[in-house]
PDB file of N, CA and C in Angstrom:
ATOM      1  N   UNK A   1       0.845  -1.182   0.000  1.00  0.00           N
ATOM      2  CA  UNK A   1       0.000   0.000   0.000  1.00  0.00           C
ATOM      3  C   UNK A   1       0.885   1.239   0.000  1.00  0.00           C
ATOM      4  N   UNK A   2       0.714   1.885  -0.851  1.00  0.00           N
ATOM      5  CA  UNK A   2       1.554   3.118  -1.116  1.00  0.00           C
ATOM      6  C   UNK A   2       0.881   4.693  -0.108  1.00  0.00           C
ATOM      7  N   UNK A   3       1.707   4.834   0.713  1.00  0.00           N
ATOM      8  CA  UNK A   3       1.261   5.839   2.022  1.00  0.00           C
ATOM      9  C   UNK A   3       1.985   7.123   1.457  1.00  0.00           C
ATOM     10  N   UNK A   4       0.712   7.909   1.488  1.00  0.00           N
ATOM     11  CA  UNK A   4       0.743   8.980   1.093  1.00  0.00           C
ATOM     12  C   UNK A   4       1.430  10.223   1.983  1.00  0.00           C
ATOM     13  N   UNK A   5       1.826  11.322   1.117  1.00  0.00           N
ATOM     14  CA  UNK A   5       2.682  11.815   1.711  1.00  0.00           C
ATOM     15  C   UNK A   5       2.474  12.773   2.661  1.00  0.00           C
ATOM     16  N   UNK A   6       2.276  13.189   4.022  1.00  0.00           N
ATOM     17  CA  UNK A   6       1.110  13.694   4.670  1.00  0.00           C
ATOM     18  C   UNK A   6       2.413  14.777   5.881  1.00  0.00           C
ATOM     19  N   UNK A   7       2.308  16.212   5.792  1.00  0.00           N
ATOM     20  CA  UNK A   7       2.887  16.636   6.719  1.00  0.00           C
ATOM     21  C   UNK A   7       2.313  16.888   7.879  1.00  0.00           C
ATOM     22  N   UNK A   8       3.059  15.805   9.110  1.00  0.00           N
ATOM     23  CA  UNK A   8       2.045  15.648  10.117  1.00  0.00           C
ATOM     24  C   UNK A   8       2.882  16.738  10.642  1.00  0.00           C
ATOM     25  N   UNK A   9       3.599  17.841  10.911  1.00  0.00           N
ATOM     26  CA  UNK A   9       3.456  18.926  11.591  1.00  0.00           C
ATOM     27  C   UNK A   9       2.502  20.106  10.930  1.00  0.00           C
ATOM     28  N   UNK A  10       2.209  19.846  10.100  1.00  0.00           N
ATOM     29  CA  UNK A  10       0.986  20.878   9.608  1.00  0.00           C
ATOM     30  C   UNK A  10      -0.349  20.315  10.129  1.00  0.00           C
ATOM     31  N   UNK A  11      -0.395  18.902  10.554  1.00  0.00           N
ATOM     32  CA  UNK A  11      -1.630  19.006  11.032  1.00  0.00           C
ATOM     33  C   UNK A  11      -1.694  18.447  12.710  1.00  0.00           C
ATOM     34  N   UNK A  12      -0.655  18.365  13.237  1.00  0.00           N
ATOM     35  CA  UNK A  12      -0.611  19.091  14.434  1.00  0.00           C
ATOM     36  C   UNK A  12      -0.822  20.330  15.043  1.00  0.00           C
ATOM     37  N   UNK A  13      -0.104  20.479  14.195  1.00  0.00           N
ATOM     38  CA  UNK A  13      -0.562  22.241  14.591  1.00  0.00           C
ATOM     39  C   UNK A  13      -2.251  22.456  14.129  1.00  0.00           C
ATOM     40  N   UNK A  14      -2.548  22.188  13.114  1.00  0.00           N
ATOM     41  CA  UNK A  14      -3.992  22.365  13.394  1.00  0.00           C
ATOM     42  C   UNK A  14      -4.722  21.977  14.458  1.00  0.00           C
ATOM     43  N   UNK A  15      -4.191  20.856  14.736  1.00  0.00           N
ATOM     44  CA  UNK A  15      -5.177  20.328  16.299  1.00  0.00           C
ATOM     45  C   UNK A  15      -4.530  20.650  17.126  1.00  0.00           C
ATOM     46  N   UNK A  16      -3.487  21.306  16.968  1.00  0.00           N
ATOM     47  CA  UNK A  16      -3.391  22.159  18.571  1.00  0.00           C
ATOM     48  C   UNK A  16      -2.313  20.816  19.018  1.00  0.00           C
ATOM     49  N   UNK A  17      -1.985  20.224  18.741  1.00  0.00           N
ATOM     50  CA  UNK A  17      -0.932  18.755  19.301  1.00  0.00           C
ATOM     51  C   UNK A  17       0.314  19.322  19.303  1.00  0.00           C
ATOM     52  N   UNK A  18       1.131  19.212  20.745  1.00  0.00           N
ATOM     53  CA  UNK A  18       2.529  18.661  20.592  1.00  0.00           C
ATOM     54  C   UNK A  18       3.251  17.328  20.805  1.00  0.00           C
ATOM     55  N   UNK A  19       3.855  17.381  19.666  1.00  0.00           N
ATOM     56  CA  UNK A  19       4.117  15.513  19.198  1.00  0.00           C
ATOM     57  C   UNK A  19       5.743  15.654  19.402  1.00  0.00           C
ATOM     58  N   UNK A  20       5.996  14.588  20.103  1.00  0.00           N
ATOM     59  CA  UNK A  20       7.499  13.982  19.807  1.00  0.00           C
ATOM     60  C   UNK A  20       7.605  13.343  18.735  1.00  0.00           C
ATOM     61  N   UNK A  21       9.262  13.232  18.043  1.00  0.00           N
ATOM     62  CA  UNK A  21       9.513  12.883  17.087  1.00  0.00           C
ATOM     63  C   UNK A  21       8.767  11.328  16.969  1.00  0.00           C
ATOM     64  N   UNK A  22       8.638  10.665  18.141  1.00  0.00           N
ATOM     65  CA  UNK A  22       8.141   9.342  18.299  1.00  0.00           C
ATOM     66  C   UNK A  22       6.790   9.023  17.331  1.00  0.00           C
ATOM     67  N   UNK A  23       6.262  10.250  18.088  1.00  0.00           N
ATOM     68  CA  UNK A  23       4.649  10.034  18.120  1.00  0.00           C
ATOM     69  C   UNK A  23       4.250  10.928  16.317  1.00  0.00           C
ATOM     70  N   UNK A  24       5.407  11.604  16.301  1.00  0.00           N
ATOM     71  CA  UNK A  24       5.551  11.825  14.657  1.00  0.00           C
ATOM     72  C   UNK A  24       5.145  11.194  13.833  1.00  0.00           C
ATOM     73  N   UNK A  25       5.926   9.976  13.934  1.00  0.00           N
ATOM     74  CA  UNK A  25       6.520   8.673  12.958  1.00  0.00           C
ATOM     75  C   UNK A  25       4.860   7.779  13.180  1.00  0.00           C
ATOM     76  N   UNK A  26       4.691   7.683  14.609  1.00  0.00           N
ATOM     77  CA  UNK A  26       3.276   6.975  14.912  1.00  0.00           C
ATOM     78  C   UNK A  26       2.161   7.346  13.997  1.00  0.00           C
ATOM     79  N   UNK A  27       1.983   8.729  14.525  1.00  0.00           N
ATOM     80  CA  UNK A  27       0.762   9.164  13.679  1.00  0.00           C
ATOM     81  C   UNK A  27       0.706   9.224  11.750  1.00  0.00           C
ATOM     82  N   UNK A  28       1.856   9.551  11.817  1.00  0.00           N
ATOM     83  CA  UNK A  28       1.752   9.393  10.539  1.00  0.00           C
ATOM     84  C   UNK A  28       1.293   8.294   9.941  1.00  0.00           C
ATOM     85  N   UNK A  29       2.362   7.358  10.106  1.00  0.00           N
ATOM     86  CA  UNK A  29       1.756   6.297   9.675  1.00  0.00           C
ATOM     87  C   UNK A  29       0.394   5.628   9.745  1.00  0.00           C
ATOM     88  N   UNK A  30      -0.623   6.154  10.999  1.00  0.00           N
ATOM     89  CA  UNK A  30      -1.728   5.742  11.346  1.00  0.00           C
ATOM     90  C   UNK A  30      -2.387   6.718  10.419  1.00  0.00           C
ATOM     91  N   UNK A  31      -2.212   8.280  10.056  1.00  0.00           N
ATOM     92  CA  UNK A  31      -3.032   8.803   9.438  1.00  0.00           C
ATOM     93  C   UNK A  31      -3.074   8.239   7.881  1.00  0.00           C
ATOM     94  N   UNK A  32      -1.915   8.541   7.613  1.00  0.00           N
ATOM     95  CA  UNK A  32      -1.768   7.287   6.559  1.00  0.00           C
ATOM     96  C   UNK A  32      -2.673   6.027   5.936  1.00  0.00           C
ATOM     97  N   UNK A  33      -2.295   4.941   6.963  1.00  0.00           N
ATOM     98  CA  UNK A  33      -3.094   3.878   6.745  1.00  0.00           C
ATOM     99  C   UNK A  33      -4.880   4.274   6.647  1.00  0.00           C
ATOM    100  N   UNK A  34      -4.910   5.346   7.420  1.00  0.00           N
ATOM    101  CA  UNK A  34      -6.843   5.697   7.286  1.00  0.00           C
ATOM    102  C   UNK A  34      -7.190   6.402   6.315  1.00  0.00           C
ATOM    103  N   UNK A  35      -6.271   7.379   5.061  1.00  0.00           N
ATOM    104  CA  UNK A  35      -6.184   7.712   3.773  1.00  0.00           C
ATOM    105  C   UNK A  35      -6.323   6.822   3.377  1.00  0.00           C
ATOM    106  N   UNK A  36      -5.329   5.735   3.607  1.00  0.00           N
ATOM    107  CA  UNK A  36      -5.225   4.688   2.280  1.00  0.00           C
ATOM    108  C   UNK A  36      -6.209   3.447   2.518  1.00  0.00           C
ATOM    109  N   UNK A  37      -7.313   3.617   3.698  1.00  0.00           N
ATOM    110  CA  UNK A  37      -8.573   2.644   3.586  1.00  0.00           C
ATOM    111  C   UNK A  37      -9.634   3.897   2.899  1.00  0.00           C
ATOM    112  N   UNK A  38      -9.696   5.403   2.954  1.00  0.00           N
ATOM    113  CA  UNK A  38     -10.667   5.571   2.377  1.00  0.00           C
ATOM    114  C   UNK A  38     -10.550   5.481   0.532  1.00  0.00           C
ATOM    115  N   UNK A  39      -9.152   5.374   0.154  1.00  0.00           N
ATOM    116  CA  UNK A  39      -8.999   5.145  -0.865  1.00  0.00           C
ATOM    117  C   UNK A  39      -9.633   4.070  -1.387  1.00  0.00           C
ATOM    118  N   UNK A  40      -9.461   2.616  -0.407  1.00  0.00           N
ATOM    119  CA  UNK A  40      -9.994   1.507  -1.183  1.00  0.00           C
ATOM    120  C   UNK A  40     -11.654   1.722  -0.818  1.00  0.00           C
ATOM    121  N   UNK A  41     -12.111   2.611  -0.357  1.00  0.00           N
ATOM    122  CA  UNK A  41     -13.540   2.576  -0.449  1.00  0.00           C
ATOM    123  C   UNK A  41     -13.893   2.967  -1.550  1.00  0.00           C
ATOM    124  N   UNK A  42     -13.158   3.999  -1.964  1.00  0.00           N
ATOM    125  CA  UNK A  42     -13.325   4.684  -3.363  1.00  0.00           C
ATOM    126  C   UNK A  42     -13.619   3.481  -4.799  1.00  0.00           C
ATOM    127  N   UNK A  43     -13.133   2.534  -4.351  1.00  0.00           N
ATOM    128  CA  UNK A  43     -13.381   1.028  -5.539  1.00  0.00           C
ATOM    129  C   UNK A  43     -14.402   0.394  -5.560  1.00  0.00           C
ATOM    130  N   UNK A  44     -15.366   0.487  -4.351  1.00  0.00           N
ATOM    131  CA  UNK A  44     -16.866  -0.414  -3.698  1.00  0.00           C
ATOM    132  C   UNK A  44     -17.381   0.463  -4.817  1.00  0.00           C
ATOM    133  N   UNK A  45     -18.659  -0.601  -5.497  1.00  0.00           N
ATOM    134  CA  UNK A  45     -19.546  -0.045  -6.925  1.00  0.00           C
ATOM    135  C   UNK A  45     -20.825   0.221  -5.890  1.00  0.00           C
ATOM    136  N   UNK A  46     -21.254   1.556  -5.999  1.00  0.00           N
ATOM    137  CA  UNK A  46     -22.822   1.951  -5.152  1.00  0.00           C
ATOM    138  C   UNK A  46     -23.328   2.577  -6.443  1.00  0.00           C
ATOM    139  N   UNK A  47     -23.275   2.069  -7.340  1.00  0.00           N
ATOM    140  CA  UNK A  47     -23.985   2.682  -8.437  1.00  0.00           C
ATOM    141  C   UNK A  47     -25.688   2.572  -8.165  1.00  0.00           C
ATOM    142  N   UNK A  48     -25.982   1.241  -7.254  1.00  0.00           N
ATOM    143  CA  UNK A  48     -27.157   1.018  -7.614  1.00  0.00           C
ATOM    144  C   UNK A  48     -27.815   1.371  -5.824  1.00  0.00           C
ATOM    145  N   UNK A  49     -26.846   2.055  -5.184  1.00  0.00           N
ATOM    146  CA  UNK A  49     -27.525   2.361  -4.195  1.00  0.00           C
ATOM    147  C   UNK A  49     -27.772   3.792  -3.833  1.00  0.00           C
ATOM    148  N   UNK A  50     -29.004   3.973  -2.950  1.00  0.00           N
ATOM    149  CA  UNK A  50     -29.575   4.912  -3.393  1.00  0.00           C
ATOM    150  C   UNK A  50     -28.754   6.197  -2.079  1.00  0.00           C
ATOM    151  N   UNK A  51     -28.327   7.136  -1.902  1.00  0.00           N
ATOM    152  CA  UNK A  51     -28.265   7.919  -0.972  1.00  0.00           C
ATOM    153  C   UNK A  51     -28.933   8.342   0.385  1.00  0.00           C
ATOM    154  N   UNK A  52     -28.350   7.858   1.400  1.00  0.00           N
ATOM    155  CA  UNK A  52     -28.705   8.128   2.595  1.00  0.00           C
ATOM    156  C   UNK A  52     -28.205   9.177   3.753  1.00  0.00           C
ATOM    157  N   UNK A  53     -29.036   9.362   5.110  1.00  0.00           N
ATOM    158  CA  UNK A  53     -28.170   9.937   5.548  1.00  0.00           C
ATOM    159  C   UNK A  53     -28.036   9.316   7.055  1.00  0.00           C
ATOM    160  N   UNK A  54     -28.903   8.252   7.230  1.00  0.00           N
ATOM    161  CA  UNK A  54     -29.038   7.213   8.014  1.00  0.00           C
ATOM    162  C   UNK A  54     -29.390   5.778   7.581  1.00  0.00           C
ATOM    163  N   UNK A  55     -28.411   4.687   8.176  1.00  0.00           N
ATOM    164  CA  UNK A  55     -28.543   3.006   7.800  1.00  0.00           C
ATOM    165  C   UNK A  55     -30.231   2.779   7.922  1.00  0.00           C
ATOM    166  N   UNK A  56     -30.906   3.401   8.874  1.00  0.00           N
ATOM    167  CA  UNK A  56     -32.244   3.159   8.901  1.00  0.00           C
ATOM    168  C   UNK A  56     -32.859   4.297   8.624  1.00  0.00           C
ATOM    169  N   UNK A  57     -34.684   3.667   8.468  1.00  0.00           N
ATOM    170  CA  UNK A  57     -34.926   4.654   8.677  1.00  0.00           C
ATOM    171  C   UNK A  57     -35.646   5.485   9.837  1.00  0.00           C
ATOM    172  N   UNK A  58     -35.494   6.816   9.869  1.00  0.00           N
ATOM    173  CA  UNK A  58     -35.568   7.218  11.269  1.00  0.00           C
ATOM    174  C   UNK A  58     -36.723   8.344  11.279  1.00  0.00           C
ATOM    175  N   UNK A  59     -37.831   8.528  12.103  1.00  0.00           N
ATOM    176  CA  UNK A  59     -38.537   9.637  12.350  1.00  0.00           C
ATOM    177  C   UNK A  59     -39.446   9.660  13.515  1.00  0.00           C
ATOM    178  N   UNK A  60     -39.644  11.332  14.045  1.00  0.00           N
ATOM    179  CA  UNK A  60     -40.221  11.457  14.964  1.00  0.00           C
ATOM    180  C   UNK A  60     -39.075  11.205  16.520  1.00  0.00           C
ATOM    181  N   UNK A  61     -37.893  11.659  15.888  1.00  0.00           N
ATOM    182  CA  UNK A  61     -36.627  11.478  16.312  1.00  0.00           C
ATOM    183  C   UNK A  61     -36.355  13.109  17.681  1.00  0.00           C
ATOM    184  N   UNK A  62     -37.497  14.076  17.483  1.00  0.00           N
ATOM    185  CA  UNK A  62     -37.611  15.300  18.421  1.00  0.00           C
ATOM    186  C   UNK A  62     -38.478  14.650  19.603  1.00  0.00           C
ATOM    187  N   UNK A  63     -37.953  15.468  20.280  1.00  0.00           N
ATOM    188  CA  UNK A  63     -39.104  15.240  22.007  1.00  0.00           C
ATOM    189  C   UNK A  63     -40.028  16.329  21.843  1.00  0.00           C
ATOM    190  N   UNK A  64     -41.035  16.331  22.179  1.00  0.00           N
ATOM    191  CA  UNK A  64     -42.062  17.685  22.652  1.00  0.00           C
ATOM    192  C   UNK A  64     -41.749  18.404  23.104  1.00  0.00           C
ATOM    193  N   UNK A  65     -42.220  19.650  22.564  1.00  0.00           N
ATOM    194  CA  UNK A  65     -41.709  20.994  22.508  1.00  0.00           C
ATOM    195  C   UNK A  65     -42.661  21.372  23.744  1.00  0.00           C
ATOM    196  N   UNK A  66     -42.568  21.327  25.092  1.00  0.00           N
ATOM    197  CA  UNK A  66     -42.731  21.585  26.225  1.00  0.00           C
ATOM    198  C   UNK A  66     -42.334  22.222  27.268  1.00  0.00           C
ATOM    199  N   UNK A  67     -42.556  23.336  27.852  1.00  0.00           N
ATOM    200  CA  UNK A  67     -41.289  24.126  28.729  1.00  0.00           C
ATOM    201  C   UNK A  67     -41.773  23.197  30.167  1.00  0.00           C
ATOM    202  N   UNK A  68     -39.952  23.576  30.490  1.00  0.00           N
ATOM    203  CA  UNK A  68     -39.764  22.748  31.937  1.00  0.00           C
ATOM    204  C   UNK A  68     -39.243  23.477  32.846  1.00  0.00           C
ATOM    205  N   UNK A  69     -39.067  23.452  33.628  1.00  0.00           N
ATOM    206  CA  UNK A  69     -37.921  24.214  34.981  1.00  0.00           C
ATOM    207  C   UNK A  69     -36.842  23.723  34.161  1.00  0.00           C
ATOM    208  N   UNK A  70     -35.767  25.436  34.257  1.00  0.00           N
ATOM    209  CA  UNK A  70     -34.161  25.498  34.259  1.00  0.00           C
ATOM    210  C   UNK A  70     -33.747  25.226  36.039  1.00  0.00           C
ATOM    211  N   UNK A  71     -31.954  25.211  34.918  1.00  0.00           N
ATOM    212  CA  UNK A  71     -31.384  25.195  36.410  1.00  0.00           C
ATOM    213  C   UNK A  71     -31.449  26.521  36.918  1.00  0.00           C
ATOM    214  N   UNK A  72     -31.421  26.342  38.308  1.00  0.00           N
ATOM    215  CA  UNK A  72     -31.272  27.781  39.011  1.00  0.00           C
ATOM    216  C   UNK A  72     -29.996  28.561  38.847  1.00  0.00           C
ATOM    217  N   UNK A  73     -29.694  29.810  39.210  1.00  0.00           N
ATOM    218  CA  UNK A  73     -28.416  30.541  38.580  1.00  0.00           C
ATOM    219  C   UNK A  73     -27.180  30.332  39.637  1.00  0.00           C
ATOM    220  N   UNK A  74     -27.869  29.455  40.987  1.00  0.00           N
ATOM    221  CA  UNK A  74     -26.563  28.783  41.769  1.00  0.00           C
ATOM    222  C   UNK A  74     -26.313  28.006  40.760  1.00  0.00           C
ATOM    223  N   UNK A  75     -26.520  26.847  40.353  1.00  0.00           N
ATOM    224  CA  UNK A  75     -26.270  25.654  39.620  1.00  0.00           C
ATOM    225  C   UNK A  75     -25.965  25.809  38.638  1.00  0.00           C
ATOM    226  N   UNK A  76     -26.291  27.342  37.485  1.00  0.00           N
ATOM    227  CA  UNK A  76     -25.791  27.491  36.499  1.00  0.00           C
ATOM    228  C   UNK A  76     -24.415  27.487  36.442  1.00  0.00           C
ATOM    229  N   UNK A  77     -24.421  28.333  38.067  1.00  0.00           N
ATOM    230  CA  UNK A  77     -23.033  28.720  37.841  1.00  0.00           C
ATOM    231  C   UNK A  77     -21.765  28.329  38.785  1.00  0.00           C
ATOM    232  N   UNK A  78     -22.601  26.670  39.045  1.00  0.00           N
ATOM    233  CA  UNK A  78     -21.413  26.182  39.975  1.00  0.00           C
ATOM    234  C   UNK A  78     -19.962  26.097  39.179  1.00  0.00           C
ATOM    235  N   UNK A  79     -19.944  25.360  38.490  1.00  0.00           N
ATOM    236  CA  UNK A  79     -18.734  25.384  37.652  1.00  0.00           C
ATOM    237  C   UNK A  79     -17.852  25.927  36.844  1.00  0.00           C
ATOM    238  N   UNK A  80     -18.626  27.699  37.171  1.00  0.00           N
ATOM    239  CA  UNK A  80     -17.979  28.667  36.081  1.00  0.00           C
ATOM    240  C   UNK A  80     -16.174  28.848  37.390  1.00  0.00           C
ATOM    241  N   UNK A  81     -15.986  29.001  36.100  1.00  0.00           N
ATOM    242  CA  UNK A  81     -14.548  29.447  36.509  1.00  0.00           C
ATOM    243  C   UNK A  81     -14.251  30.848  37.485  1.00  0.00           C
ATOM    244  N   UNK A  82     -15.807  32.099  36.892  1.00  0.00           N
ATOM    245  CA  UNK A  82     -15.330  32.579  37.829  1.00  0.00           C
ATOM    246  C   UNK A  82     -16.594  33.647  37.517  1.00  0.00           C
ATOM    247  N   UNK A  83     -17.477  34.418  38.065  1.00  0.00           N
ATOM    248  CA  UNK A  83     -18.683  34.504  38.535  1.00  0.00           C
ATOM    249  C   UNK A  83     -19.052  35.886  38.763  1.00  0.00           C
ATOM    250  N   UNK A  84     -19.666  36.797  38.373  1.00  0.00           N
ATOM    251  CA  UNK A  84     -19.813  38.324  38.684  1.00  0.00           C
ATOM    252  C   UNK A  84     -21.271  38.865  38.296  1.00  0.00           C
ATOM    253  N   UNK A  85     -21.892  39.161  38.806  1.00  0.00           N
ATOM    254  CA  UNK A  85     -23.295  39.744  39.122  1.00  0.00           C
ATOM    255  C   UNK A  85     -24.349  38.812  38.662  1.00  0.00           C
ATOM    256  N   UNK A  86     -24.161  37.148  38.751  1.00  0.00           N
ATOM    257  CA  UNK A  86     -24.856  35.857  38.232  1.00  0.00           C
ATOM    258  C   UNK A  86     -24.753  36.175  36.885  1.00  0.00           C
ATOM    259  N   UNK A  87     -23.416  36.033  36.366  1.00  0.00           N
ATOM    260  CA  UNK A  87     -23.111  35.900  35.232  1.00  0.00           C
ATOM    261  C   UNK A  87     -21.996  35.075  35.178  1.00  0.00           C
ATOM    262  N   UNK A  88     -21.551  34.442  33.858  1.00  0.00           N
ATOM    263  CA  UNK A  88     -20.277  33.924  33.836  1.00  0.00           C
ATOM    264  C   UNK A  88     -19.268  35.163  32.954  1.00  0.00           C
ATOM    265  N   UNK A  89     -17.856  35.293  34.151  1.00  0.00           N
ATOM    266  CA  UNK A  89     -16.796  36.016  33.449  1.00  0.00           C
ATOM    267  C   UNK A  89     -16.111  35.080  32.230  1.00  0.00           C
ATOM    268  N   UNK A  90     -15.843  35.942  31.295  1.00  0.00           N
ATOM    269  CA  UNK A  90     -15.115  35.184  29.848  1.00  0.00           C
ATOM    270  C   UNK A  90     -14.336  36.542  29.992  1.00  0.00           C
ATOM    271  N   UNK A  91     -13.080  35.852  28.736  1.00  0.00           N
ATOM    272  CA  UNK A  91     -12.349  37.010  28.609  1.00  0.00           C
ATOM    273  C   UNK A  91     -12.909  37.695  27.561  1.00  0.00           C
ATOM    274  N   UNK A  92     -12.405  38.919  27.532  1.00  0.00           N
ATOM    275  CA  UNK A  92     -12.690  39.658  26.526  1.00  0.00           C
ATOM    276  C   UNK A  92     -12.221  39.110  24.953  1.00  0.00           C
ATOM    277  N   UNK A  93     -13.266  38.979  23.922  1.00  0.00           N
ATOM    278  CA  UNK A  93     -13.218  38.574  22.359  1.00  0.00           C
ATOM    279  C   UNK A  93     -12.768  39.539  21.567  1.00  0.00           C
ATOM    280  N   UNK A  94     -13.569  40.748  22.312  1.00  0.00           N
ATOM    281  CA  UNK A  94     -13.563  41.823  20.705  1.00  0.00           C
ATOM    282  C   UNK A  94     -13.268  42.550  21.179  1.00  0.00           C
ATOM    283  N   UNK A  95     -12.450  44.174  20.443  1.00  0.00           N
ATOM    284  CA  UNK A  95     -11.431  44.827  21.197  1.00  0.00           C
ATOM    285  C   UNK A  95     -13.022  45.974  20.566  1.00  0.00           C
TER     286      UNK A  95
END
């Protein structure tokens, strides 16, 4: 199987990964091998099958549109990092 040529520090850095030279050589080759299975999918004949976007079929897949009790704004905000007039602090986005 001919493994394609893939610069895995360009796509580390997209995901935000720092890789040792180890885990270099690892991934590559693993990203690799999962190119070169969607390749051989590319050979399966679906000429005669029809387009889906689920193996079954599926409906009535929503719950009822019903209002319920929220959480309260203790509980909203047990886990915020950090908390000011029952709000959650974020940093600033936009200058």
């Amino acid at each position: 199987m001919d493994t394609p040529n893939i610069d895995i520090d360009y796509v580390a850095n997209l995901a935000r990964l720092a890789l040792t030279p180890e885990e270099k050589v690892t991934y590559a080759r693993q990203l690799g091998d999962v190119l070169a299975y969607i390749d051989k999918l590319k050979e399966a004949d679906v000429s005669g099958v029809e387009p889906t976007a689920h193996a079954f079929d599926v409906s009535n897949v929503w719950a009822a549109d019903v209002p319920r009790p929220g959480l309260s704004v203790e509980d909203a905000l047990r886990n915020a990092p950090a908390a000011r007039d029952s709000m959650i602090v974020v940093p600033k986005v936009v200058e």
